[in-house]
Protein backbone atom coordinates (compact mmCIF):
# COMPACT_ATOMS: atom_id res chain seq x y z
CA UNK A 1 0.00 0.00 0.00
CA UNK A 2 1.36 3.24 -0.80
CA UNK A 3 1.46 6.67 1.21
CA UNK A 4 -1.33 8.09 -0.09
CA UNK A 5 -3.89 4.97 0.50
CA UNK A 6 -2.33 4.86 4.15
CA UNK A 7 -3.56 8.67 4.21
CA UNK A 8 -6.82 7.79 2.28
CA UNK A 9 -7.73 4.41 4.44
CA UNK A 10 -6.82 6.30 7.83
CA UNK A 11 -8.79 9.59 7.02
CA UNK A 12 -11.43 9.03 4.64
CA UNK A 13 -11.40 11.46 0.87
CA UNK A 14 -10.44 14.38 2.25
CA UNK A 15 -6.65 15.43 3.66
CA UNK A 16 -5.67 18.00 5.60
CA UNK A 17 -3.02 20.00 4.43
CA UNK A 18 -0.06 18.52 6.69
CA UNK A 19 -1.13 15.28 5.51
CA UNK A 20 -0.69 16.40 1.89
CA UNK A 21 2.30 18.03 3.02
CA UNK A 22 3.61 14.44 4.11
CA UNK A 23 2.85 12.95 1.46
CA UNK A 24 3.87 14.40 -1.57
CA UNK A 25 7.08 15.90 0.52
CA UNK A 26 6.77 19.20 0.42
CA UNK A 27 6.10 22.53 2.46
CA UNK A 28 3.42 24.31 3.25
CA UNK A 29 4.14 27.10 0.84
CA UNK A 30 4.20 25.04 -2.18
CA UNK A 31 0.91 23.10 -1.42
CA UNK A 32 -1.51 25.92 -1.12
CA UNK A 33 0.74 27.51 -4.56
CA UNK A 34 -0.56 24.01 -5.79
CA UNK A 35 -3.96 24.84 -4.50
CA UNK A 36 -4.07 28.65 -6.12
CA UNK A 37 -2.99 27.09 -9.43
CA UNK A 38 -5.97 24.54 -9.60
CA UNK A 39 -3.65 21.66 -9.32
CA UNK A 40 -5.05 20.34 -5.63
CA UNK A 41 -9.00 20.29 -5.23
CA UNK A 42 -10.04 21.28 -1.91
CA UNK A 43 -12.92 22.59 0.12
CA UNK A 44 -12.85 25.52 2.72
CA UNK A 45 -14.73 25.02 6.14
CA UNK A 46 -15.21 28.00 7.61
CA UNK A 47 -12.07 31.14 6.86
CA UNK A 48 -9.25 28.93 8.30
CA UNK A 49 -10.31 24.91 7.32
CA UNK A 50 -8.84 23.73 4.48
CA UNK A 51 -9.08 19.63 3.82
CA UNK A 52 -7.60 18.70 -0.06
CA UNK A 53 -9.45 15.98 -2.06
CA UNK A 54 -7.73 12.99 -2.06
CA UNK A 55 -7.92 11.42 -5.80
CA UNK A 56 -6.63 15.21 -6.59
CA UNK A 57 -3.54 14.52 -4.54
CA UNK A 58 -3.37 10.77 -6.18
CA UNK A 59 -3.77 12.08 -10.08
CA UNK A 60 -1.04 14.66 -9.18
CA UNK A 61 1.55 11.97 -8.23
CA UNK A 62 0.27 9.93 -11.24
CA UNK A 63 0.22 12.90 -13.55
CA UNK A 64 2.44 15.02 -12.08
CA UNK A 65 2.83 19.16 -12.06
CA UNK A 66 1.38 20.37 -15.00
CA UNK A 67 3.77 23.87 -15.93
């Protein structure tokens, strides 16, 4: 099983933004860049939640960055 479906299976579709962190390795700055350029789905709860979809986070490793 890879990182992501450990993520996935422990936390249901949606990932917090650590947890993305984690698993795609990088900081927090680049993952909400990767959320204000449409790569990373996500849904706001509230002015401060932020939880990412996960098969957005799984088609990015598969896909990669698009530039």
């Amino acid at each position: 099983m890879s990182s992501i479906e450990n993520v996935v299976a422990a936390s249901g579709c949606l990932l917090t933004v650590k947890e993305v962190m984690a698993v795609l390795k990088i900081g927090r700055t680049k993952t909400y860049e990767l959320i204000a350029a449409g790569q990373l789905e996500f849904i706001k709860f509230g002015a401060r939640t932020t939880r990412i979809k996960a098969d957005s986070v799984e088609k990015l490793l598969t896909h990669g960055i698009a530039v």
